[in-house]
PDB file of N, CA and C in Angstrom:
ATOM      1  N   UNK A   1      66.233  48.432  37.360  1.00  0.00           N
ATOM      2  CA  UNK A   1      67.263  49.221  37.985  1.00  0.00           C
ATOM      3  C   UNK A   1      68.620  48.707  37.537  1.00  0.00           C
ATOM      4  N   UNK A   2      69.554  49.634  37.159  1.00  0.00           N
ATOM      5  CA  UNK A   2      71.000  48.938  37.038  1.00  0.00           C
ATOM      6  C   UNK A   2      71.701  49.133  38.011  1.00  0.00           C
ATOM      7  N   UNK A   3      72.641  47.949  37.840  1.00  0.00           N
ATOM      8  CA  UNK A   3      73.943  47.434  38.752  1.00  0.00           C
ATOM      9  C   UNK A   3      74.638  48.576  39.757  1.00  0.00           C
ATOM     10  N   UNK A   4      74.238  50.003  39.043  1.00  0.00           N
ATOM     11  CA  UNK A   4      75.171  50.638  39.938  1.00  0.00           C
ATOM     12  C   UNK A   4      74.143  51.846  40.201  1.00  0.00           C
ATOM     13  N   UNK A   5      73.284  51.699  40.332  1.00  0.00           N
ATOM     14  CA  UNK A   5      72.064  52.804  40.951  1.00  0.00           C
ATOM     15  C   UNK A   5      71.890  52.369  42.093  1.00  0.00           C
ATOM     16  N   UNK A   6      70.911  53.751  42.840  1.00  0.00           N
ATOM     17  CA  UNK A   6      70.959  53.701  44.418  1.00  0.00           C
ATOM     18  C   UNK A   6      69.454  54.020  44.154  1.00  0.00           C
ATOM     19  N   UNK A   7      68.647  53.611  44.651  1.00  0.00           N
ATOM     20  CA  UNK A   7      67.162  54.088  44.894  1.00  0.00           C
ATOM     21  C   UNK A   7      67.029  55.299  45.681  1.00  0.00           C
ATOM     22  N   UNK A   8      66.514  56.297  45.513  1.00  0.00           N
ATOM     23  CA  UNK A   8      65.809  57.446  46.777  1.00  0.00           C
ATOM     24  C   UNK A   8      64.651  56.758  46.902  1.00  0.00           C
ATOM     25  N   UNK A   9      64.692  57.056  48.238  1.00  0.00           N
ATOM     26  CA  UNK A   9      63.201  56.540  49.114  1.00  0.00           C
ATOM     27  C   UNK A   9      62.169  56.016  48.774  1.00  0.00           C
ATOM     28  N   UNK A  10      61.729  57.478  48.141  1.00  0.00           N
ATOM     29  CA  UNK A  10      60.391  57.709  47.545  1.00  0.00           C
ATOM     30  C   UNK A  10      60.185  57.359  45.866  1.00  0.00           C
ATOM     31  N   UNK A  11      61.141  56.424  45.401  1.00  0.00           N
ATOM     32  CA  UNK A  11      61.450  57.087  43.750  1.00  0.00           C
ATOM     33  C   UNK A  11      60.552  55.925  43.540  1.00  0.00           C
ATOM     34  N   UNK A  12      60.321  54.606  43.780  1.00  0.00           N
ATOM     35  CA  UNK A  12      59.054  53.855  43.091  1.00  0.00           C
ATOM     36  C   UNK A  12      57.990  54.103  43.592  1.00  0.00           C
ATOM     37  N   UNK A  13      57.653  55.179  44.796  1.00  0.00           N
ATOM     38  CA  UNK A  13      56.089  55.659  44.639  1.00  0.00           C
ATOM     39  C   UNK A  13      56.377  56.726  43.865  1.00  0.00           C
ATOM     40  N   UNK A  14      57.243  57.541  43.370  1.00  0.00           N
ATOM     41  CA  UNK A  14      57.028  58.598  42.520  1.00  0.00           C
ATOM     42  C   UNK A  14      56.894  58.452  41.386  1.00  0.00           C
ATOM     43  N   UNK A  15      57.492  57.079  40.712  1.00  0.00           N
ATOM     44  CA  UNK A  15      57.586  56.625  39.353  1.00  0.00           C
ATOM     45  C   UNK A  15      56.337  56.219  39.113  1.00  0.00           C
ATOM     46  N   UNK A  16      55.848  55.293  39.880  1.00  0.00           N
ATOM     47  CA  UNK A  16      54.039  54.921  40.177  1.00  0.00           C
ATOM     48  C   UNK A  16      52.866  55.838  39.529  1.00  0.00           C
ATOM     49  N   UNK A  17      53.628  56.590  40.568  1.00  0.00           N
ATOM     50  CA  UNK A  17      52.127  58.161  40.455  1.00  0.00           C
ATOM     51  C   UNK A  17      52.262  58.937  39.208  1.00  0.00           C
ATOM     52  N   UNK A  18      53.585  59.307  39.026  1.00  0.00           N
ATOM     53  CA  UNK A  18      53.991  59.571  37.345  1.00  0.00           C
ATOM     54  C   UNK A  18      53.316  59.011  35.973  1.00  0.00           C
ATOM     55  N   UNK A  19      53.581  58.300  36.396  1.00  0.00           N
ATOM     56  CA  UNK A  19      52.498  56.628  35.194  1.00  0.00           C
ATOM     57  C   UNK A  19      51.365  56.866  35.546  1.00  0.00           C
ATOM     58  N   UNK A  20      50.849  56.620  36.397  1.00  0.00           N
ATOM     59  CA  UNK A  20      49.101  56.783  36.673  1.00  0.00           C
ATOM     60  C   UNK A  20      48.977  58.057  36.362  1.00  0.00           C
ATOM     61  N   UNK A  21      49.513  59.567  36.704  1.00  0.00           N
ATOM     62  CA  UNK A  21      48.828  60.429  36.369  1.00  0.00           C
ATOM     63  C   UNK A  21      49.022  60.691  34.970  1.00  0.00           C
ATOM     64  N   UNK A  22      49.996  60.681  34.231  1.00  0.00           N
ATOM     65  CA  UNK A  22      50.360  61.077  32.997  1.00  0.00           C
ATOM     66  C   UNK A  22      49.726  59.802  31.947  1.00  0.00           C
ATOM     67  N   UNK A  23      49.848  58.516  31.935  1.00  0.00           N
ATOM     68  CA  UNK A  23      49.611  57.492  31.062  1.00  0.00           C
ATOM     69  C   UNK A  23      50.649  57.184  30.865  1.00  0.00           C
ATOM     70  N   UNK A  24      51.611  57.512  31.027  1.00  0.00           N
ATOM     71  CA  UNK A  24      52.960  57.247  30.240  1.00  0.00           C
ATOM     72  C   UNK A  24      53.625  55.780  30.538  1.00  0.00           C
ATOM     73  N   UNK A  25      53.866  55.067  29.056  1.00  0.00           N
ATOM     74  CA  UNK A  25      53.958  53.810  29.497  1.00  0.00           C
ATOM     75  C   UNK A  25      55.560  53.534  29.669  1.00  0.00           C
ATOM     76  N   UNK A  26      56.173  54.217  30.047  1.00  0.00           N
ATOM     77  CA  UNK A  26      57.516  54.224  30.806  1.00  0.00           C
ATOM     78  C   UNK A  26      57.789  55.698  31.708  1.00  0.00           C
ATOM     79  N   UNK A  27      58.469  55.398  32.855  1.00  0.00           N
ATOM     80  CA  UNK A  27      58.836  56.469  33.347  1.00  0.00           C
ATOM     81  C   UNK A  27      60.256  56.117  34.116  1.00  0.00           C
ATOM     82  N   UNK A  28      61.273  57.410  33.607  1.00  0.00           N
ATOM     83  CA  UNK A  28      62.262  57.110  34.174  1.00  0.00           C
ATOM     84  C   UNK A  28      62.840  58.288  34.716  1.00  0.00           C
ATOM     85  N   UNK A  29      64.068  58.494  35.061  1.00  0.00           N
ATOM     86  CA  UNK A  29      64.070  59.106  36.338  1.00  0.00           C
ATOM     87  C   UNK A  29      65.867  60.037  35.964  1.00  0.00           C
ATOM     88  N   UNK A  30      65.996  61.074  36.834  1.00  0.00           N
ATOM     89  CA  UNK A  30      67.287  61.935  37.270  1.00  0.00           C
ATOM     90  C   UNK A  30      68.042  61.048  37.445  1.00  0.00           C
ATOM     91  N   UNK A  31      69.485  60.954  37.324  1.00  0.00           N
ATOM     92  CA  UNK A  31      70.041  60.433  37.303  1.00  0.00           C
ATOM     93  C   UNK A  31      71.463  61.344  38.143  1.00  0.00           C
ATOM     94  N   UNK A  32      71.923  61.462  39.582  1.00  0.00           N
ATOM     95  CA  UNK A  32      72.564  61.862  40.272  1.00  0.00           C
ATOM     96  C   UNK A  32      74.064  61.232  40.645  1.00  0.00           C
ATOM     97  N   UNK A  33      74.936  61.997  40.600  1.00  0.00           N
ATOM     98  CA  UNK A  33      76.336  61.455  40.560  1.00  0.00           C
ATOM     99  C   UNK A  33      77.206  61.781  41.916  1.00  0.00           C
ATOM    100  N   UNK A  34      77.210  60.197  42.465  1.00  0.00           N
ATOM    101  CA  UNK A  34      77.778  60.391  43.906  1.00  0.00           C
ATOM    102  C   UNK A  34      79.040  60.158  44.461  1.00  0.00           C
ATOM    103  N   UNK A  35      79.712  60.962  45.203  1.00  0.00           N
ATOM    104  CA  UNK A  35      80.652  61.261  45.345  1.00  0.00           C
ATOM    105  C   UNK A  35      81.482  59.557  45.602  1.00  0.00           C
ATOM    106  N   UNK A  36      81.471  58.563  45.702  1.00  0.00           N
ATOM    107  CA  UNK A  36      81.792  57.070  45.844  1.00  0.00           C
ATOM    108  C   UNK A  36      80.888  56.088  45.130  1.00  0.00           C
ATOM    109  N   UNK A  37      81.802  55.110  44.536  1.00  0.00           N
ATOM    110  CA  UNK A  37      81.114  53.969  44.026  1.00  0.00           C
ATOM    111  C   UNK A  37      81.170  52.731  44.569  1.00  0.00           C
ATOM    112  N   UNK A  38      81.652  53.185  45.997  1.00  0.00           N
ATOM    113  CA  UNK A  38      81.514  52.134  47.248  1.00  0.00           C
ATOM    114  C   UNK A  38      81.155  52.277  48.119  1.00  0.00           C
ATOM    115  N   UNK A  39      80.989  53.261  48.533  1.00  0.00           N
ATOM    116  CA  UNK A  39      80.124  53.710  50.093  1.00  0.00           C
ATOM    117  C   UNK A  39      78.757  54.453  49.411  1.00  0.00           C
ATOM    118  N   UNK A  40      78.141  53.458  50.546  1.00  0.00           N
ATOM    119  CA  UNK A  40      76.350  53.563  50.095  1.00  0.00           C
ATOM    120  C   UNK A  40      76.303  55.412  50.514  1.00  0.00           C
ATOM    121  N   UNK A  41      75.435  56.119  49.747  1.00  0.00           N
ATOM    122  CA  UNK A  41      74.817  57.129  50.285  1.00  0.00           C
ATOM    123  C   UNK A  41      74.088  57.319  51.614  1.00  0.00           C
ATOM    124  N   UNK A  42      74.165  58.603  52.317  1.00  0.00           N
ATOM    125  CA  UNK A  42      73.542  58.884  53.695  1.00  0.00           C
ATOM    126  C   UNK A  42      72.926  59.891  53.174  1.00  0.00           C
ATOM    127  N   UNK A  43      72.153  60.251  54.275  1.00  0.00           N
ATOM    128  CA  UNK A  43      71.581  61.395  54.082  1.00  0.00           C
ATOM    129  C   UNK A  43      72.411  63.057  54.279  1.00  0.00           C
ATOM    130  N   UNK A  44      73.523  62.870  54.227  1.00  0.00           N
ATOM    131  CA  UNK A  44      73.942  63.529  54.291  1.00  0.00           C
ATOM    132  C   UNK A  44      75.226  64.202  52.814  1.00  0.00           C
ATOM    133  N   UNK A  45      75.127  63.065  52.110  1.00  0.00           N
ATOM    134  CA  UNK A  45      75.760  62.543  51.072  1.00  0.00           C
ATOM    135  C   UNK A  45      75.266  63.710  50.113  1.00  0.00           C
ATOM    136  N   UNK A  46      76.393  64.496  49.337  1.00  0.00           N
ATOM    137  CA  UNK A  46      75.983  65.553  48.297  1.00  0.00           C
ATOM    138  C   UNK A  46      76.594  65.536  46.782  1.00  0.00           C
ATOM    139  N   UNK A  47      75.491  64.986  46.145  1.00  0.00           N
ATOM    140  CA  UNK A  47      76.402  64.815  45.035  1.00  0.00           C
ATOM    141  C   UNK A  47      76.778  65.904  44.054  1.00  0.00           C
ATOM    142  N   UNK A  48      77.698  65.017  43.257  1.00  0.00           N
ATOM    143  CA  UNK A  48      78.976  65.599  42.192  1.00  0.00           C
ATOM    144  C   UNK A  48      78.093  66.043  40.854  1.00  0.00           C
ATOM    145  N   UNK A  49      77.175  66.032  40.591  1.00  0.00           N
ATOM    146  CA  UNK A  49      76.163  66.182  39.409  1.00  0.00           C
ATOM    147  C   UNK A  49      75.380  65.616  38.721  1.00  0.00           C
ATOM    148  N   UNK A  50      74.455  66.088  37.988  1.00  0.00           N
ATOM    149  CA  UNK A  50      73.736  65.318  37.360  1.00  0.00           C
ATOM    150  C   UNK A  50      73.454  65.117  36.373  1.00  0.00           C
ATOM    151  N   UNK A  51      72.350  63.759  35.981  1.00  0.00           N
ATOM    152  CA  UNK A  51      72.045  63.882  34.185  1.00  0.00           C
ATOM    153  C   UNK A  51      70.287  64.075  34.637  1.00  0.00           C
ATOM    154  N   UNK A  52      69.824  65.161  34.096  1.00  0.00           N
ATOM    155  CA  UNK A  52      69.121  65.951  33.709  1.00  0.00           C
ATOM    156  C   UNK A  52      68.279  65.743  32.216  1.00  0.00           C
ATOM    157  N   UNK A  53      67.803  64.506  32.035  1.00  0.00           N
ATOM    158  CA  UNK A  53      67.307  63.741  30.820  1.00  0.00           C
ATOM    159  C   UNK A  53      66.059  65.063  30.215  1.00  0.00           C
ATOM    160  N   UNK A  54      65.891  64.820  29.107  1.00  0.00           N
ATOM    161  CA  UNK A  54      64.590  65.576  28.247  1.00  0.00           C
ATOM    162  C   UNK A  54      63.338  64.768  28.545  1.00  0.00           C
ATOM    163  N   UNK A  55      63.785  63.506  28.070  1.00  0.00           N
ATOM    164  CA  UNK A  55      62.273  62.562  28.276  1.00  0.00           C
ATOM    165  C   UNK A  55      62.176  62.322  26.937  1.00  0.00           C
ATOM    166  N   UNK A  56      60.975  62.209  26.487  1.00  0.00           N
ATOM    167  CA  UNK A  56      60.378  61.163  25.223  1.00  0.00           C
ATOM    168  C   UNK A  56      60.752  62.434  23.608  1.00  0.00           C
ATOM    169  N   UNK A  57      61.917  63.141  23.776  1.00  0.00           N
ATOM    170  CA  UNK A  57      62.574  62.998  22.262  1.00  0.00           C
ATOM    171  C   UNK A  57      62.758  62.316  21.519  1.00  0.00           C
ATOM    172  N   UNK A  58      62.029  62.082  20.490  1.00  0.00           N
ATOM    173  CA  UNK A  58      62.933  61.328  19.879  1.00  0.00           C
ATOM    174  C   UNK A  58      64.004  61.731  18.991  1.00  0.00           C
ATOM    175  N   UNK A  59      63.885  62.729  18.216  1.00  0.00           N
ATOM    176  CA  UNK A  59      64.564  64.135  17.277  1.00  0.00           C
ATOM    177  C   UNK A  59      65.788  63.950  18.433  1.00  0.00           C
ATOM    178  N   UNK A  60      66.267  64.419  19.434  1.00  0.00           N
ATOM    179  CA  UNK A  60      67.325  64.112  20.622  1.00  0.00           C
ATOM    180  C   UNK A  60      67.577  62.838  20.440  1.00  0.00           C
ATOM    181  N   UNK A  61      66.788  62.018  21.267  1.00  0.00           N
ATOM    182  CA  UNK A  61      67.180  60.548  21.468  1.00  0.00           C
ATOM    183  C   UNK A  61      67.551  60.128  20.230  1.00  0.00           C
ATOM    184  N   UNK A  62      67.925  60.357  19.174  1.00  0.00           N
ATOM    185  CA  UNK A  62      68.581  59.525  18.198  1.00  0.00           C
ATOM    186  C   UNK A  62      70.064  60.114  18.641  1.00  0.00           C
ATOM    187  N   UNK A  63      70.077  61.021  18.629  1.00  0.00           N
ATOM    188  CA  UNK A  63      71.522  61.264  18.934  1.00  0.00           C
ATOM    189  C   UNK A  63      72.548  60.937  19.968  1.00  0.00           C
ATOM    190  N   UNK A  64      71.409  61.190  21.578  1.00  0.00           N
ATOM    191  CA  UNK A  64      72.089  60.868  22.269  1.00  0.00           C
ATOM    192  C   UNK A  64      71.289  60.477  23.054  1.00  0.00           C
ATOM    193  N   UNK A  65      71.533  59.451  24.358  1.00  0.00           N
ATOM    194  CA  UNK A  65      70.311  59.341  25.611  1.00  0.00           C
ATOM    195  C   UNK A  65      69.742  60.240  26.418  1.00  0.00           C
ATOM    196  N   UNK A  66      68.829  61.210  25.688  1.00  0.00           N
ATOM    197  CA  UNK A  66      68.076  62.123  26.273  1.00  0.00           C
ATOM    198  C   UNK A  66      67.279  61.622  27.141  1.00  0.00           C
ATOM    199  N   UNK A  67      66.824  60.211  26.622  1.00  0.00           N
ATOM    200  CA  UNK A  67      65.476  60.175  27.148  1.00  0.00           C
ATOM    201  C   UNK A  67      65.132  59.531  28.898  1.00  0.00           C
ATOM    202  N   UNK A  68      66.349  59.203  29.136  1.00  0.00           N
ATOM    203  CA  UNK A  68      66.819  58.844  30.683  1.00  0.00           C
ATOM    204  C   UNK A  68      67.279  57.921  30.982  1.00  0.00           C
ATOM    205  N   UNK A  69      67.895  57.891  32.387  1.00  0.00           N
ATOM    206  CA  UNK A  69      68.556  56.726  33.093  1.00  0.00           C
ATOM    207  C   UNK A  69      67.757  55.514  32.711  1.00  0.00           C
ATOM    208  N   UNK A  70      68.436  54.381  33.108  1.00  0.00           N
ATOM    209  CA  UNK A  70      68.095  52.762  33.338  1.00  0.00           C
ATOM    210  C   UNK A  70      67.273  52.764  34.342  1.00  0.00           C
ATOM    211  N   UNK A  71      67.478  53.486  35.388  1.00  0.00           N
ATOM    212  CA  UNK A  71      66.358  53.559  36.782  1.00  0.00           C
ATOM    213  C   UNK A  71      65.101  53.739  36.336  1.00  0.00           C
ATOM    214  N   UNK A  72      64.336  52.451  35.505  1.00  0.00           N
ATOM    215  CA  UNK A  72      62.722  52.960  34.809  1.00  0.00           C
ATOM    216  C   UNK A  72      61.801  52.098  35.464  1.00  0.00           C
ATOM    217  N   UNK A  73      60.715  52.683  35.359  1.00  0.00           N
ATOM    218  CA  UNK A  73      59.333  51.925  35.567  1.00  0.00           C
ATOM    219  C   UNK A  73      59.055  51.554  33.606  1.00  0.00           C
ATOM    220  N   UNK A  74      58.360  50.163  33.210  1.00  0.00           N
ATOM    221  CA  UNK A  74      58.089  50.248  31.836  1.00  0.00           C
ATOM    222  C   UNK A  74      56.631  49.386  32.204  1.00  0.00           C
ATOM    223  N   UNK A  75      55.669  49.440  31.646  1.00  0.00           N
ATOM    224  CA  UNK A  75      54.340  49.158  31.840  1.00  0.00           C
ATOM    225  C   UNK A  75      54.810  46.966  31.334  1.00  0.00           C
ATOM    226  N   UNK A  76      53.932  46.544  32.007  1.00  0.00           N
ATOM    227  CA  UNK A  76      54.476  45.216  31.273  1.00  0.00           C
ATOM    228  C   UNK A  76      53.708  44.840  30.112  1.00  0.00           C
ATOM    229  N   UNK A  77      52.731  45.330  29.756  1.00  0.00           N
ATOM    230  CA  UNK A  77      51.651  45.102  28.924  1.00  0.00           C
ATOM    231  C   UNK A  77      52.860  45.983  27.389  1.00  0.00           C
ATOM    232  N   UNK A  78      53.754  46.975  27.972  1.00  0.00           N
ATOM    233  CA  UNK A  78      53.946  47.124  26.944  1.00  0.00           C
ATOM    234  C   UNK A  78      55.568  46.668  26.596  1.00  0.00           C
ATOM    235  N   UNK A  79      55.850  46.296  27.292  1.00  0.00           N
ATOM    236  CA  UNK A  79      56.849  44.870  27.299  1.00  0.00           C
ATOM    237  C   UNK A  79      56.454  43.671  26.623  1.00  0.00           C
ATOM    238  N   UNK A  80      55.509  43.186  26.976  1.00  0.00           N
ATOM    239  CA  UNK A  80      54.951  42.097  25.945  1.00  0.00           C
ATOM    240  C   UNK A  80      54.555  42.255  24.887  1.00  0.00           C
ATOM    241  N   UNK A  81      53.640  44.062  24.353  1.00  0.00           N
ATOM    242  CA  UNK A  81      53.086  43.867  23.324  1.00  0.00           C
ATOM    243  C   UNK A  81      54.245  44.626  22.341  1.00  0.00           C
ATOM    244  N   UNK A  82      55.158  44.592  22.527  1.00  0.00           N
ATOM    245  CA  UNK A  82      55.807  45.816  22.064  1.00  0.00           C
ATOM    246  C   UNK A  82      56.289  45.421  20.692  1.00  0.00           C
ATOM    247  N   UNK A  83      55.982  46.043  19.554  1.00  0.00           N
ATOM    248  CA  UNK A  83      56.977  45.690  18.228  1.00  0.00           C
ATOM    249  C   UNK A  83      58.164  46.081  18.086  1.00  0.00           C
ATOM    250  N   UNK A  84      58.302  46.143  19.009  1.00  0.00           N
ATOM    251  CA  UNK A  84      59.930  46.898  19.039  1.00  0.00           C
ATOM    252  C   UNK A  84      60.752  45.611  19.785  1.00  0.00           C
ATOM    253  N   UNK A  85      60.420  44.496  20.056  1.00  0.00           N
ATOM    254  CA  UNK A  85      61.402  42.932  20.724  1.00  0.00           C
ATOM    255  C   UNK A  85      61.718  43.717  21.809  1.00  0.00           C
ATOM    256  N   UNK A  86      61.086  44.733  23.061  1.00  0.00           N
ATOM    257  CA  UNK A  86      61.358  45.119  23.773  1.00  0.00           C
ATOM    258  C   UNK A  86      63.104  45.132  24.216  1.00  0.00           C
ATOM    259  N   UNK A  87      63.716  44.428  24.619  1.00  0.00           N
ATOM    260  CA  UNK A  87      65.048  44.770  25.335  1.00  0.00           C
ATOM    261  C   UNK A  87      65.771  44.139  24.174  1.00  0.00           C
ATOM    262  N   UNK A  88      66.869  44.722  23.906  1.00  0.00           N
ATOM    263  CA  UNK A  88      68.186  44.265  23.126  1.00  0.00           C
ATOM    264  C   UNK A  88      68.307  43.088  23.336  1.00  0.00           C
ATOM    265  N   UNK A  89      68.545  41.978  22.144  1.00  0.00           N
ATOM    266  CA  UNK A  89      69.110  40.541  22.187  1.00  0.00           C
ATOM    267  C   UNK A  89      70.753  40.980  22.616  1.00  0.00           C
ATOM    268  N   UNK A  90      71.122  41.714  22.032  1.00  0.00           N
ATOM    269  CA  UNK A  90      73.244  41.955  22.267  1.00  0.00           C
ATOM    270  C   UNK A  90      73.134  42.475  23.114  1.00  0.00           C
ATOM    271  N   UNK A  91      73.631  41.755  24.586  1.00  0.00           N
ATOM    272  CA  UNK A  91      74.056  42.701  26.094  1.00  0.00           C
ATOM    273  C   UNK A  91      75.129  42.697  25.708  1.00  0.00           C
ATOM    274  N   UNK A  92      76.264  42.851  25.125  1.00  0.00           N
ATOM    275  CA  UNK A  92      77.809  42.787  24.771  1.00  0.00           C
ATOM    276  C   UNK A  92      77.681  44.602  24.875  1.00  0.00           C
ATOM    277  N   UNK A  93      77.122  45.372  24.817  1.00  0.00           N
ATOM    278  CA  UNK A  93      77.444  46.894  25.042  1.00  0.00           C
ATOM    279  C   UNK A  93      76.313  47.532  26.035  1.00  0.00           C
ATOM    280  N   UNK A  94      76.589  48.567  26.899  1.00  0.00           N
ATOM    281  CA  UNK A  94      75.766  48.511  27.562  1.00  0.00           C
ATOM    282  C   UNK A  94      74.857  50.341  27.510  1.00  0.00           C
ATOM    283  N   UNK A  95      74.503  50.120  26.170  1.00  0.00           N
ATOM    284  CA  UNK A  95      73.335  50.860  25.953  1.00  0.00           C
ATOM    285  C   UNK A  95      71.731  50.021  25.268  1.00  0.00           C
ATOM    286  N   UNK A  96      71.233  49.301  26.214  1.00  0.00           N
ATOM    287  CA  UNK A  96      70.574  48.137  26.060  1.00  0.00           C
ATOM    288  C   UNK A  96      69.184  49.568  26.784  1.00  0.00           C
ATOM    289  N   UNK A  97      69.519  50.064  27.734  1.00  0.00           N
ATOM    290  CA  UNK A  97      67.877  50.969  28.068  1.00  0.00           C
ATOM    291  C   UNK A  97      68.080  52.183  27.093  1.00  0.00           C
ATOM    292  N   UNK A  98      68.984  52.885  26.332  1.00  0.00           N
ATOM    293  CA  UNK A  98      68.592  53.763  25.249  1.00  0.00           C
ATOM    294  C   UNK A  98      68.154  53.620  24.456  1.00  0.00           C
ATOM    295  N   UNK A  99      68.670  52.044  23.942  1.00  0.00           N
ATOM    296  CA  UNK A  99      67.618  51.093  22.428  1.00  0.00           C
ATOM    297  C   UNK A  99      66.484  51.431  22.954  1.00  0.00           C
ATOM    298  N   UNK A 100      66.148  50.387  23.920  1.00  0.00           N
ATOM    299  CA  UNK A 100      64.780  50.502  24.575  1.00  0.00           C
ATOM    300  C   UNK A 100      63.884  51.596  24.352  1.00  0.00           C
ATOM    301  N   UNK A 101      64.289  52.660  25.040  1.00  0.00           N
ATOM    302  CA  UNK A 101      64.086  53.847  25.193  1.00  0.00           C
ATOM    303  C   UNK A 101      63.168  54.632  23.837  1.00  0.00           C
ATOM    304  N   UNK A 102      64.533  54.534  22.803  1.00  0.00           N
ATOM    305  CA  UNK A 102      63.937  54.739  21.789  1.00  0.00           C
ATOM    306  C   UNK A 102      62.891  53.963  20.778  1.00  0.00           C
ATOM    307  N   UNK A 103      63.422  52.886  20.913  1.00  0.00           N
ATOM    308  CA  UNK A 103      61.963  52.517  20.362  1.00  0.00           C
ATOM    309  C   UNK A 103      60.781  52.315  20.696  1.00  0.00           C
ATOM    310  N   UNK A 104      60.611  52.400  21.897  1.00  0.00           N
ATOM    311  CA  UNK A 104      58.910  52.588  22.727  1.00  0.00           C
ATOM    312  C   UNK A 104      58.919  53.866  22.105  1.00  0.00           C
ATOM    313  N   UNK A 105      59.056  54.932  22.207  1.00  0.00           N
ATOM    314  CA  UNK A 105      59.083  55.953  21.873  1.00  0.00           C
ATOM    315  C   UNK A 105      58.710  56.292  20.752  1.00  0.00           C
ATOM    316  N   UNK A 106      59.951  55.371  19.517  1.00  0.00           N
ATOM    317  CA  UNK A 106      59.397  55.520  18.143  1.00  0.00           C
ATOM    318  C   UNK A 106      58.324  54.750  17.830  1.00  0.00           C
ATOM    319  N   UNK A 107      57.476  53.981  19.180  1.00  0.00           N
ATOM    320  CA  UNK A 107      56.459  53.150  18.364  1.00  0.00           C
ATOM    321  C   UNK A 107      55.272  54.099  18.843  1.00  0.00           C
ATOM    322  N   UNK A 108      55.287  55.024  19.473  1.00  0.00           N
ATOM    323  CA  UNK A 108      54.277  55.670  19.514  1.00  0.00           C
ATOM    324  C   UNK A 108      54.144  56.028  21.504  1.00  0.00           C
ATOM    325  N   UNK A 109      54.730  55.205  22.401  1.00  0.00           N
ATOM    326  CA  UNK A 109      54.367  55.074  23.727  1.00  0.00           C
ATOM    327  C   UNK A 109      54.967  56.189  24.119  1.00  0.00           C
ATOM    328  N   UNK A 110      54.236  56.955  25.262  1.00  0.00           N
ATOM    329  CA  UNK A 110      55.223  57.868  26.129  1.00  0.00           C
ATOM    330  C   UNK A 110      55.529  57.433  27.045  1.00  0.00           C
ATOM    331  N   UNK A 111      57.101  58.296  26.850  1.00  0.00           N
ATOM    332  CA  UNK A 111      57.962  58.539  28.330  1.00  0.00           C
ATOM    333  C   UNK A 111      58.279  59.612  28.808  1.00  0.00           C
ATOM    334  N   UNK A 112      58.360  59.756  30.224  1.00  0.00           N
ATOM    335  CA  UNK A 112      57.966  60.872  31.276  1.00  0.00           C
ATOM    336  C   UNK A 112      59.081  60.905  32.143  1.00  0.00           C
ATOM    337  N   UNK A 113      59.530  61.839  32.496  1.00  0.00           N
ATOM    338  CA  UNK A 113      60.863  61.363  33.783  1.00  0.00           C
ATOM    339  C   UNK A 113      60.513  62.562  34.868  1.00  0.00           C
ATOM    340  N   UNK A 114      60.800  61.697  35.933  1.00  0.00           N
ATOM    341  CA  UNK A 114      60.452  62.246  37.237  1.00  0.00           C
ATOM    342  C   UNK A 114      62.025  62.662  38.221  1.00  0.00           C
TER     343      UNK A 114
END
């Protein structure tokens, strides 16, 4: 999860069930834009818009972060086995889950967004 995401309720049993039903060895998620970046959300809270990801493009994802938010589930088996050095060595910019992203992707793994 990153620094400035809010969890919904239900979003790591939904990310869960996503993965188990599909196989998909990442799943990541909508990405909703809320009206403050200091006051926690209520339920009453309506946000300002959204990012609306494609999922496992890669033809897209080279261009731009189609493939979704930082808010991911990633299998750990494929964290460890991954030829891709799983996460960026350079945190100095902070598109470190689109690398990601794409190269599970280009190594063959799917991703699914819920």
């Amino acid at each position: 999860m990153d620094d400035d995401n809010v969890a919904m309720p239900d979003m790591v049993e939904a990310m869960v069930r996503a993965g188990e039903l599909t196989g998909a060895s990442v799943v990541t998620s909508v990405n909703v834009f809320l009206p403050s970046a200091t006051d926690p959300p209520t339920a009453s809270t309506v946000p300002h818009g959204a990012f609306i990801p494609l999922g496992g493009s890669a033809a897209t994802g080279m261009f731009e972060n189609s493939f979704g938010d930082a808010n991911a589930l990633v299998r750990l088996d494929v964290l460890n086995g991954s030829q891709s050095n799983a996460w960026a060595e350079d945190d100095d910019y902070g598109m470190q889950d689109w690398e990601l992203f794409a190269k599970l992707v280009l190594d063959g793994h799917r991703l699914e967004v819920v």
